[in-house]
C-alpha atoms as a PDB file:
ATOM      1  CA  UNK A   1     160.886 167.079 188.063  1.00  0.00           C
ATOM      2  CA  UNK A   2     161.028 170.894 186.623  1.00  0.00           C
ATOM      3  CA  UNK A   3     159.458 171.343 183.430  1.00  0.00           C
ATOM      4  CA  UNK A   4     160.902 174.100 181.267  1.00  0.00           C
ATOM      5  CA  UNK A   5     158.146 175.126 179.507  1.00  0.00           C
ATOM      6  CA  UNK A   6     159.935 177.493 176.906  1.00  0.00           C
ATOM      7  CA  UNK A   7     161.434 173.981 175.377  1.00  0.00           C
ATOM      8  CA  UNK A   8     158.491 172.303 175.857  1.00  0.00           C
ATOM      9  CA  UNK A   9     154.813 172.982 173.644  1.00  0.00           C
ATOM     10  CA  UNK A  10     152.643 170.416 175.927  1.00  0.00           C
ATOM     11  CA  UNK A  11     152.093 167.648 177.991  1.00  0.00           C
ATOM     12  CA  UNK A  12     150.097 164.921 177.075  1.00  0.00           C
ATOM     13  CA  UNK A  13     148.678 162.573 180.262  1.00  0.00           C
ATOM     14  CA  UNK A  14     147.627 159.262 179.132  1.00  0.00           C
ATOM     15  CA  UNK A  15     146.555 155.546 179.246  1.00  0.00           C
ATOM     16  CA  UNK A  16     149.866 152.983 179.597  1.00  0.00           C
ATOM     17  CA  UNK A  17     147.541 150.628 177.080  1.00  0.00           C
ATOM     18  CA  UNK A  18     148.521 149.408 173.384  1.00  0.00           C
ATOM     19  CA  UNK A  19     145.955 151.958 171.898  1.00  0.00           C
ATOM     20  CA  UNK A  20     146.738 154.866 174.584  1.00  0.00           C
ATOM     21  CA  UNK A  21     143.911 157.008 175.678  1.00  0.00           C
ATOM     22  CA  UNK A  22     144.850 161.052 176.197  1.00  0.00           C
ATOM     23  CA  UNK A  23     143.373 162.237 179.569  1.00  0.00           C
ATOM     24  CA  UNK A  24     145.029 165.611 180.002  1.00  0.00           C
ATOM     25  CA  UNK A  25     146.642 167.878 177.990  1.00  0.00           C
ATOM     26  CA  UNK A  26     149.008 170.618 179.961  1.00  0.00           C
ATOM     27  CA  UNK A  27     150.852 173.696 178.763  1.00  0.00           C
ATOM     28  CA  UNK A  28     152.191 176.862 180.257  1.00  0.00           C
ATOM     29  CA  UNK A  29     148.719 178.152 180.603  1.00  0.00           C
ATOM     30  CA  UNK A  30     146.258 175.459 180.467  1.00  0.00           C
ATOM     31  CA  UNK A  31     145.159 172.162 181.786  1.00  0.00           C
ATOM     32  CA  UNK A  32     142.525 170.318 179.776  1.00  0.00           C
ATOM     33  CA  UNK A  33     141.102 167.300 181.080  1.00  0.00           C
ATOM     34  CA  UNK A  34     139.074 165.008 178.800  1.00  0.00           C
ATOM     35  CA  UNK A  35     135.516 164.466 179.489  1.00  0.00           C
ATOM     36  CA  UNK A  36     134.944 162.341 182.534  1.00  0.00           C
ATOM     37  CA  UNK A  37     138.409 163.362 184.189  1.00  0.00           C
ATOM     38  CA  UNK A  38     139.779 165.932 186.128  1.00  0.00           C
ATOM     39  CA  UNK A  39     143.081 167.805 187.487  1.00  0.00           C
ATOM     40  CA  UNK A  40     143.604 168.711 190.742  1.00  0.00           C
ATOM     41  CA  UNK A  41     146.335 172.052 191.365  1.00  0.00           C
ATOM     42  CA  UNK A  42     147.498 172.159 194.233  1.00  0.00           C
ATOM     43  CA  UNK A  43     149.453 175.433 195.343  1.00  0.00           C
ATOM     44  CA  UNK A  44     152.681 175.797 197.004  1.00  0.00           C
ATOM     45  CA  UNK A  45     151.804 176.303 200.581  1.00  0.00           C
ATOM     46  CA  UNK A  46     154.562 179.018 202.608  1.00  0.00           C
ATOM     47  CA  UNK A  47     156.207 178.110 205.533  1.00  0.00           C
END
């Protein structure tokens, strides 16, 4: 997947429930993680 991020304003990571519960929002230069969650980055590692 490749995410644009001049077409896009954010990402929103969240429950697959009725009543969905937000655990991350993303954009270009942030990643925030509700309370009790985290995000792991991992980097591109060179061959």
């Amino acid at each position: 997947m490749s995410i644009n991020f001049e077409e896009i304003e954010s990402i929103v990571v969240e429950t697959d429930e009725k009543n969905s519960i937000p655990i991350a929002t993303i954009t270009a230069d942030t990643v925030k993680p509700e309370q009790g969650y985290r995000v792991r980055i991992k980097p591109k590692i060179k061959n």
